[in-house]
Protein backbone atom coordinates (compact mmCIF):
# COMPACT_ATOMS: atom_id res chain seq x y z
CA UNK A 1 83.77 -15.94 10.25
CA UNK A 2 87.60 -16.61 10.28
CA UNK A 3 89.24 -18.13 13.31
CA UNK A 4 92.29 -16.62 14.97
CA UNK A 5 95.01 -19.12 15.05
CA UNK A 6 98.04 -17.91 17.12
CA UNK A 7 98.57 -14.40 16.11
CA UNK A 8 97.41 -15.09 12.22
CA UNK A 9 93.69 -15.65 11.09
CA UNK A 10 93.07 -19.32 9.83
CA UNK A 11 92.30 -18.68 5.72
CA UNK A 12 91.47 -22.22 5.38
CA UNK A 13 88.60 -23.37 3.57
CA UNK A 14 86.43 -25.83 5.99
CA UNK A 15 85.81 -28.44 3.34
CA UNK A 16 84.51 -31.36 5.50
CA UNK A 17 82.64 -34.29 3.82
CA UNK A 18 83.91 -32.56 0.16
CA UNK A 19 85.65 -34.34 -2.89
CA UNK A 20 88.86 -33.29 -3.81
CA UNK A 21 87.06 -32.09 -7.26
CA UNK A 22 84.73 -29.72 -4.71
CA UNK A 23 87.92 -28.66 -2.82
CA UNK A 24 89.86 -27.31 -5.77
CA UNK A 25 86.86 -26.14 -7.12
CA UNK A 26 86.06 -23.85 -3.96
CA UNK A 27 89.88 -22.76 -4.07
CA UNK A 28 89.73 -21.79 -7.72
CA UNK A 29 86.65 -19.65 -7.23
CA UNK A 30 88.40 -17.49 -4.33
CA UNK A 31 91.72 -17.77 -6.35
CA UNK A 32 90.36 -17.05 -10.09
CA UNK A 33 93.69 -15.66 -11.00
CA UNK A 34 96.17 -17.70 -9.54
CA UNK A 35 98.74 -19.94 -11.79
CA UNK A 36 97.52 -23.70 -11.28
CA UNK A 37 100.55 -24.62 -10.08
CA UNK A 38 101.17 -21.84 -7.21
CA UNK A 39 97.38 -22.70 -6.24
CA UNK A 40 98.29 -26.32 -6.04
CA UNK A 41 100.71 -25.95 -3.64
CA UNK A 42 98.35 -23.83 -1.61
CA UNK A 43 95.84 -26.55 -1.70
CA UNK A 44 98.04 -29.24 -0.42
CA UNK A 45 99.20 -26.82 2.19
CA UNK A 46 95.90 -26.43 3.60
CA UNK A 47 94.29 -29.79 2.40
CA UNK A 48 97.12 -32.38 2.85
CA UNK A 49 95.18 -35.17 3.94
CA UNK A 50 92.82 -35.25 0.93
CA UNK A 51 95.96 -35.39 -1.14
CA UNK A 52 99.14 -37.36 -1.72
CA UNK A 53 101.06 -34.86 -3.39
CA UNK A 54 101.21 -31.44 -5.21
CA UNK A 55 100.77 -32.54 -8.64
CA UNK A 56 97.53 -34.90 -7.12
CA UNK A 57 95.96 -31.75 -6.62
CA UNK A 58 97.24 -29.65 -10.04
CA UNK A 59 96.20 -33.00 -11.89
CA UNK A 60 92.69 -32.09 -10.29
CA UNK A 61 92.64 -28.15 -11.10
CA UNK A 62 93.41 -28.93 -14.72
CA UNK A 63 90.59 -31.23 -14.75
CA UNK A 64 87.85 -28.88 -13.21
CA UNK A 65 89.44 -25.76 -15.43
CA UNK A 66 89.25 -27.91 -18.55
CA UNK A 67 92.81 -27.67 -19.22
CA UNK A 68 93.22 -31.57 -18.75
CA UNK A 69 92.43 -32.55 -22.45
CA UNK A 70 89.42 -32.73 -24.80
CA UNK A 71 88.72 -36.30 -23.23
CA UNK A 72 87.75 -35.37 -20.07
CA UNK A 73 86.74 -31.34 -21.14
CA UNK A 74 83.42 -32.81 -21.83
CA UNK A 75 82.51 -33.94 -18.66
CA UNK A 76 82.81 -30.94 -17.07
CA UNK A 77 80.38 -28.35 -16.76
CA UNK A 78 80.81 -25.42 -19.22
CA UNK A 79 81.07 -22.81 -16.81
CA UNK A 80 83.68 -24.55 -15.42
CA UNK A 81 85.91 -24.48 -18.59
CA UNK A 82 88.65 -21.63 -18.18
CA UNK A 83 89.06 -19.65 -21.42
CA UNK A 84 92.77 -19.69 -22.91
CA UNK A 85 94.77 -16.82 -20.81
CA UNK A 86 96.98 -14.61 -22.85
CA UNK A 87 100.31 -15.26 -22.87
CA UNK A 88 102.04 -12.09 -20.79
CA UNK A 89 105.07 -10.78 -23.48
CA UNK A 90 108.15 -10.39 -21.61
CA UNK A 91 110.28 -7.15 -21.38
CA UNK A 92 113.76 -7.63 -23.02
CA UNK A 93 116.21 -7.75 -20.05
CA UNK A 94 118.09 -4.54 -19.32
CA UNK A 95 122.05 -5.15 -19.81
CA UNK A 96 124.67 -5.05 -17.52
CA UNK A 97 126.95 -2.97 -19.89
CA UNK A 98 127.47 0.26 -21.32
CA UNK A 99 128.76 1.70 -24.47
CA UNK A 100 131.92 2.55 -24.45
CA UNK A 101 132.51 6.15 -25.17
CA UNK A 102 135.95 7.56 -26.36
CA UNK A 103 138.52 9.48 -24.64
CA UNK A 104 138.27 13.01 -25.33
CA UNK A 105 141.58 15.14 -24.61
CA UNK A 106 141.23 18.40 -22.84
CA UNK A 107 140.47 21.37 -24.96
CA UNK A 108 143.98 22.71 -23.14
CA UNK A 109 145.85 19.49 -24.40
CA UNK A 110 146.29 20.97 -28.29
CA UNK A 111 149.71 21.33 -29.04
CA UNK A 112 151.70 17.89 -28.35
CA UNK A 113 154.19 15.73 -29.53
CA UNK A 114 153.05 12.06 -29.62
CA UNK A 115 155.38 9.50 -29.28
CA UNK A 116 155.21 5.28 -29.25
CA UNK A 117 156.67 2.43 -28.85
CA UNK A 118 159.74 3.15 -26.33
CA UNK A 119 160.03 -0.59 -25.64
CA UNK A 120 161.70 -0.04 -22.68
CA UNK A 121 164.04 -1.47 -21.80
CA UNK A 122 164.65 -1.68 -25.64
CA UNK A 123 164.53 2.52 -26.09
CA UNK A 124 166.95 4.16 -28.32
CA UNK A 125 168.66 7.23 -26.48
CA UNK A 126 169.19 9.41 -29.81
CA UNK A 127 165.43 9.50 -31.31
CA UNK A 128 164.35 10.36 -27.44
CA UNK A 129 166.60 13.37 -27.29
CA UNK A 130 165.87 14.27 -30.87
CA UNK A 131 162.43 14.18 -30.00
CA UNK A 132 163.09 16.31 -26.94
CA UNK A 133 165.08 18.81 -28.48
CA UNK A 134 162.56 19.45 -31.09
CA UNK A 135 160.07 20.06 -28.36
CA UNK A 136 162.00 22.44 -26.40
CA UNK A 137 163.13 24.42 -29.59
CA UNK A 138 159.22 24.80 -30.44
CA UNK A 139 157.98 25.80 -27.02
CA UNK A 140 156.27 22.05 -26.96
CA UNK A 141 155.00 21.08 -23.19
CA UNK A 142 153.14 18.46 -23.90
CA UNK A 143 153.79 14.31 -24.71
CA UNK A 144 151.20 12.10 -25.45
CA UNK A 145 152.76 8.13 -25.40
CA UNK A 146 150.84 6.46 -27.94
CA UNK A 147 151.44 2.63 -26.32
CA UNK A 148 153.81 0.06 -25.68
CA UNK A 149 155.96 2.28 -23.59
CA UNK A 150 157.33 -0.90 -22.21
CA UNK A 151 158.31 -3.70 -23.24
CA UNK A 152 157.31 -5.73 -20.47
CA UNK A 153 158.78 -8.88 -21.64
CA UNK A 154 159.10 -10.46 -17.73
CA UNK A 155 155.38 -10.93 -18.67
CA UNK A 156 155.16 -12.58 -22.14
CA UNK A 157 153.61 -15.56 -23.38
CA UNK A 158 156.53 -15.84 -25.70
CA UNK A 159 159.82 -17.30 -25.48
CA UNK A 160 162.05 -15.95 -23.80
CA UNK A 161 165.25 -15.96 -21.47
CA UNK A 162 165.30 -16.96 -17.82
CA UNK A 163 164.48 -13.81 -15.54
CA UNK A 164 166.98 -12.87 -12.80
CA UNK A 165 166.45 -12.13 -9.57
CA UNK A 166 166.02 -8.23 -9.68
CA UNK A 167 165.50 -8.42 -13.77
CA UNK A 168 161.67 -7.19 -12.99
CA UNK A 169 162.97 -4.81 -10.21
CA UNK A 170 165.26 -3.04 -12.71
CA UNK A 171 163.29 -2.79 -15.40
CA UNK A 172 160.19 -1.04 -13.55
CA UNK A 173 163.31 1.20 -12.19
CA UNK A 174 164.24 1.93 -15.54
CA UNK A 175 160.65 2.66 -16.76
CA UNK A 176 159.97 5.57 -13.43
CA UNK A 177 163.61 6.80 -14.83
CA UNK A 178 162.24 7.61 -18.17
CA UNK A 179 159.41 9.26 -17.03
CA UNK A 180 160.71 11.13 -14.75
CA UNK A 181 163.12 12.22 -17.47
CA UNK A 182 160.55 12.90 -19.42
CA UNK A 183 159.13 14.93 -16.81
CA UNK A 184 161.67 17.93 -16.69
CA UNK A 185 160.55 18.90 -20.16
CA UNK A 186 156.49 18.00 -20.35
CA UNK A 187 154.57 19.13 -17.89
CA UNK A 188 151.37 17.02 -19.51
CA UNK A 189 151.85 13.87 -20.23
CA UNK A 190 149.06 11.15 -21.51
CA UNK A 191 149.86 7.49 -21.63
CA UNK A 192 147.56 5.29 -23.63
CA UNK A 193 147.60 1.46 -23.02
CA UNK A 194 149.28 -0.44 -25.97
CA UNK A 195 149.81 -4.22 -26.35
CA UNK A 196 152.83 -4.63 -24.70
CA UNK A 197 151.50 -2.53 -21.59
CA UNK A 198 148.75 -4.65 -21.40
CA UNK A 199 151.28 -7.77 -20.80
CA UNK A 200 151.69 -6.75 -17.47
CA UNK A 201 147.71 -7.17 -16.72
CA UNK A 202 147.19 -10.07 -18.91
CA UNK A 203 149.64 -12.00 -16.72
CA UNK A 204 148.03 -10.74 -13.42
CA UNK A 205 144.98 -12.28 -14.94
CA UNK A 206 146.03 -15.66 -15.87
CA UNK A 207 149.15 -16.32 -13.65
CA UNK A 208 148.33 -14.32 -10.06
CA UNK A 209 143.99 -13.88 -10.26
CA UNK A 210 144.24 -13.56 -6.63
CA UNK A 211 146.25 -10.20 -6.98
CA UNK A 212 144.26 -8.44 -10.19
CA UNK A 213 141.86 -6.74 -7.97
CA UNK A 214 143.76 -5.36 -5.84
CA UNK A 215 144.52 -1.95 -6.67
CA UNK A 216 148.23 -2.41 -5.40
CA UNK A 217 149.33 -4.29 -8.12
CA UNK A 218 148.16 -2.11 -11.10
CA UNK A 219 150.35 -0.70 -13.56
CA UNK A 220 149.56 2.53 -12.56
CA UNK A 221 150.47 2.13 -8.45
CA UNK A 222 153.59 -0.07 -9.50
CA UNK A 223 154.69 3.10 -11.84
CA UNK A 224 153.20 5.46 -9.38
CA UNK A 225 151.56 7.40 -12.32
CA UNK A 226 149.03 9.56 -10.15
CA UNK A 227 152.30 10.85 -8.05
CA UNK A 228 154.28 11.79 -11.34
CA UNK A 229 150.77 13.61 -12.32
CA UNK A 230 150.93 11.13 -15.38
CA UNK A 231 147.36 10.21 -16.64
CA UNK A 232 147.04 6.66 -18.04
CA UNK A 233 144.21 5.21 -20.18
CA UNK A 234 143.26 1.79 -21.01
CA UNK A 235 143.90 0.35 -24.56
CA UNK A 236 139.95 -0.16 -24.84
CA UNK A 237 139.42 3.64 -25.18
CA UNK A 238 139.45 5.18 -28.66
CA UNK A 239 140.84 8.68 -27.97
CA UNK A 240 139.85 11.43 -29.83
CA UNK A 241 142.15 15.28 -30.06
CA UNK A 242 139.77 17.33 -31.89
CA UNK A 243 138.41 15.71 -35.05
CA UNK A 244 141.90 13.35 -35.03
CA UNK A 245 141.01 9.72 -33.61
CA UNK A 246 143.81 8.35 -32.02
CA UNK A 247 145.40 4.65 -31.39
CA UNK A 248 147.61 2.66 -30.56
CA UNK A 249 147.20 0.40 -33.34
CA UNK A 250 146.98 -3.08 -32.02
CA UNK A 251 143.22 -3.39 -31.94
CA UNK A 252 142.64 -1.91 -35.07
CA UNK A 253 145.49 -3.43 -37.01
CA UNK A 254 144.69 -6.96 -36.05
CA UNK A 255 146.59 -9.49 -38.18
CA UNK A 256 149.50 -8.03 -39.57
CA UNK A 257 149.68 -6.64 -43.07
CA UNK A 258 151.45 -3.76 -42.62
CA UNK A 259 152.40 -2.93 -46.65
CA UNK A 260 151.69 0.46 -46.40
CA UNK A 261 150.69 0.64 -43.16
CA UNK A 262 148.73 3.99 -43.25
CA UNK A 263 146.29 2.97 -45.84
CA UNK A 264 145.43 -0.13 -44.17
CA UNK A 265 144.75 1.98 -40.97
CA UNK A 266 141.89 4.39 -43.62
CA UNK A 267 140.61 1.08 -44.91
CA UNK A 268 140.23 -0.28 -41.38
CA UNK A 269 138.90 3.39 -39.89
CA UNK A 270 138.27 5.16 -42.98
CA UNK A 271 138.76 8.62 -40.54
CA UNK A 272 141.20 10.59 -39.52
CA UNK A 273 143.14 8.19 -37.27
CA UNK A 274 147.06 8.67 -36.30
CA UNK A 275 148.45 5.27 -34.41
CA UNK A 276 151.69 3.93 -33.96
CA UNK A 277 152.61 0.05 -32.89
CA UNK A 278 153.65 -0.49 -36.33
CA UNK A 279 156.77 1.17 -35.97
CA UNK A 280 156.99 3.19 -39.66
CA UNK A 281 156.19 6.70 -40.36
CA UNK A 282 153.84 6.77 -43.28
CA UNK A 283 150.51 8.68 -44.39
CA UNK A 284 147.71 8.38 -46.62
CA UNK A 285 144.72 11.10 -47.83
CA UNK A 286 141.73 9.77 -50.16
CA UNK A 287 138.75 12.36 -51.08
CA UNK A 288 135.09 11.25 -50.64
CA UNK A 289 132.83 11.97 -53.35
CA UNK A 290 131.99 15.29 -52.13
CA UNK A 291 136.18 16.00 -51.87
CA UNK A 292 136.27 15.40 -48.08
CA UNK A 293 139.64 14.77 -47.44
CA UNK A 294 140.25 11.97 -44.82
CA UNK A 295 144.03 11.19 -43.87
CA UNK A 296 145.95 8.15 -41.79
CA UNK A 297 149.40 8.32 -40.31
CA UNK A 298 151.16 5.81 -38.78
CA UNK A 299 154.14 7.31 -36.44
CA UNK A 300 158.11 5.49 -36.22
CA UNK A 301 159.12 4.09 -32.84
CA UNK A 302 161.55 5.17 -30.45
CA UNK A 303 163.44 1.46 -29.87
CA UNK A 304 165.76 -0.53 -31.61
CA UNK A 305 164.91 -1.10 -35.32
CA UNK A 306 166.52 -4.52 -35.31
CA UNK A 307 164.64 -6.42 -32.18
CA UNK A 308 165.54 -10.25 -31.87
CA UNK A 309 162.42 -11.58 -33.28
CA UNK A 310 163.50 -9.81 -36.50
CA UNK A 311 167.18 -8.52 -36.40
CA UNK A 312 167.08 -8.37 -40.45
CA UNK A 313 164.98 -7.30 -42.76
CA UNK A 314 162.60 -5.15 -41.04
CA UNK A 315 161.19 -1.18 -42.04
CA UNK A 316 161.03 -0.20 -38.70
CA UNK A 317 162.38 3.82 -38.74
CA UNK A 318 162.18 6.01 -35.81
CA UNK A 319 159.88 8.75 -35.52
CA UNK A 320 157.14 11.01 -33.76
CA UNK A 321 154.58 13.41 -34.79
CA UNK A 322 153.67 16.96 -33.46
CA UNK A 323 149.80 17.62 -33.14
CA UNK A 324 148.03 21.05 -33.18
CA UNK A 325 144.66 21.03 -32.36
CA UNK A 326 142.20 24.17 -32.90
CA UNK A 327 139.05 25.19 -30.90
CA UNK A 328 136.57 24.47 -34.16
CA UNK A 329 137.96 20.45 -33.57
CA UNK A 330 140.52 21.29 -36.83
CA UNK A 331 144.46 19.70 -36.80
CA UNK A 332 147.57 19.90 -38.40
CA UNK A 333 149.92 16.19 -37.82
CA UNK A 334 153.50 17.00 -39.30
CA UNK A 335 154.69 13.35 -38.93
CA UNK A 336 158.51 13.31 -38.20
CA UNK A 337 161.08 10.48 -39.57
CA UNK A 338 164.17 10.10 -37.12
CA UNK A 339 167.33 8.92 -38.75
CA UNK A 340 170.86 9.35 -37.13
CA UNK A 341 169.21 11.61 -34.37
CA UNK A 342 168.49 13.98 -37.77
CA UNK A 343 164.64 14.56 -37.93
CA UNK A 344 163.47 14.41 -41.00
């Protein structure tokens, strides 16, 4: 009958005048499944003065289940001898990600112009208004920034010059002054993360940790974005306007290589991709086998086509592109070259 002890019954077994092989022995029997180890520790628990320490006791449970060795297995009595326990499989662990699933444009957001690389505070005021113009002329309400809308280069890794004591302060200011420019003539505007965007985060991360979770200091409050009803998304989103996939360009270009920069886009997508950050208009349409047409564009910028780190010698051309997008997922890109303020 079990004693009370306190307010818990005493599960001890009364093992006067046994061996410690009897003691584990009597354990094992009202433990059968218990891992030898776990049961050890019970033992010396309960039975501490019979034993000097918990691997004493598991030494004597692997004797008297036979799992101590084929010297001393045949001393022991057969029905003693545990048979070998299946090994339990293990689930594979559940991850702590998801898959990331693209951005998908409203069915509403089908006739845009889509503009990159501004570079502010390196924008070029004639290719802006050109682009502008051209919207207002064709009943266009719609801009979707296709990256690096700023330059952001306060927050390089590069060289650069000294920054002034309101440098950063004026160049956000300038950046809220373009949009709300842009503003009076879309009343939809998309923003989608390019590299140069990203500069701003990538410094919060490495020079100011304490400050990247804090809401206060994104990109997004600093431009106040949800006030100018501006929607931003981040560069790792691959954003999709009907059956057109659209980028920035950055993380699909990686590397360089821009010869024909359209045609290395269908090699690297081999879909019907539009991206900018390469700062050339250019295009390029190869059939499948079954004459499935699959075309690239690459769109021109709206900065300076001679930047310092190449001020000769570069192919840079300003530009945008005008996107209709029909209900069945169908598009028509005309991809616009900028020259003089003359669209092309």
């Amino acid at each position: 009958m079990e004693k009370k002890k306190g307010n818990k019954f005493d599960t001890r077994i009364h093992t006067n005048s046994m061996t410690k092989t009897e003691i584990c022995r009597k354990y094992r029997a009202k433990h059968p499944d218990m891992q030898l180890r776990t049961l050890a520790k019970l033992i010396y628990n309960k039975e501490s003065l019979m034993f000097a320490n918990v691997e004493s006791v598991r030494s004597t449970l692997k004797y008297v289940t036979g799992k101590s060795g084929a010297k001393d297995r045949k001393y022991i009595p057969a029905e003693d001898v545990e048979p070998m326990r299946e090994s339990k499989p293990l689930d594979i662990p559940m991850p702590d990600s998801d898959d990331l699933k693209p951005f998908v444009l409203p069915v509403g957001f089908n006739n845009f112009v889509l503009a990159g690389d501004f570079h502010i505070p390196n924008h070029r005021v004639k290719p802006i208004q050109a682009m502008v113009n051209y919207s207002k002329e064709n009943g266009i309400t719609q801009l979707f920034i296709n990256g690096d809308f700023l330059d952001n280069t306060p927050f390089t890794r590069h060289l650069r010059k000294p920054i002034g004591k309101t440098d950063v302060f004026d160049f956000f200011q300038m950046a809220e002054d373009m949009l709300m420019y842009l503003k009076q003539f879309y009343k939809e505007i998309y923003w989608l993360e390019g590299n140069h965007d990203f500069w701003y985060t990538r410094w919060l991360i490495s020079k100011a940790p304490e400050l990247f979770g804090d809401p206060h200091y994104d990109l997004e409050t600093r431009l106040k974005l949800i006030d100018k009803k501006v929607k931003y998304i981040k560069q790792d989103y691959l954003v999709k306007a009907g059956h057109l996939n659209i980028v920035h360009g950055h993380i699909v270009l990686r590397g360089g290589g821009y010869a024909n920069a359209a045609r290395q886009l269908y090699l690297k997508t081999k879909a019907n991709t539009i991206c900018s950050h390469v700062h050339v208009e250019s295009s390029h349409t190869e059939p499948d086998l079954n004459n499935k047409m699959t075309t690239t564009f690459t769109t021109g910028c709206m900065c300076t086509l001679e930047p310092e780190y190449q001020p000769y010698g570069g192919k840079a051309c300003h530009g945008f592109a005008h996107i209709k997008v029909e209900r069945n997922g169908n598009f028509k890109v005309r991809n616009y070259r900028i020259e003089n303020g003359i669209i092309y």
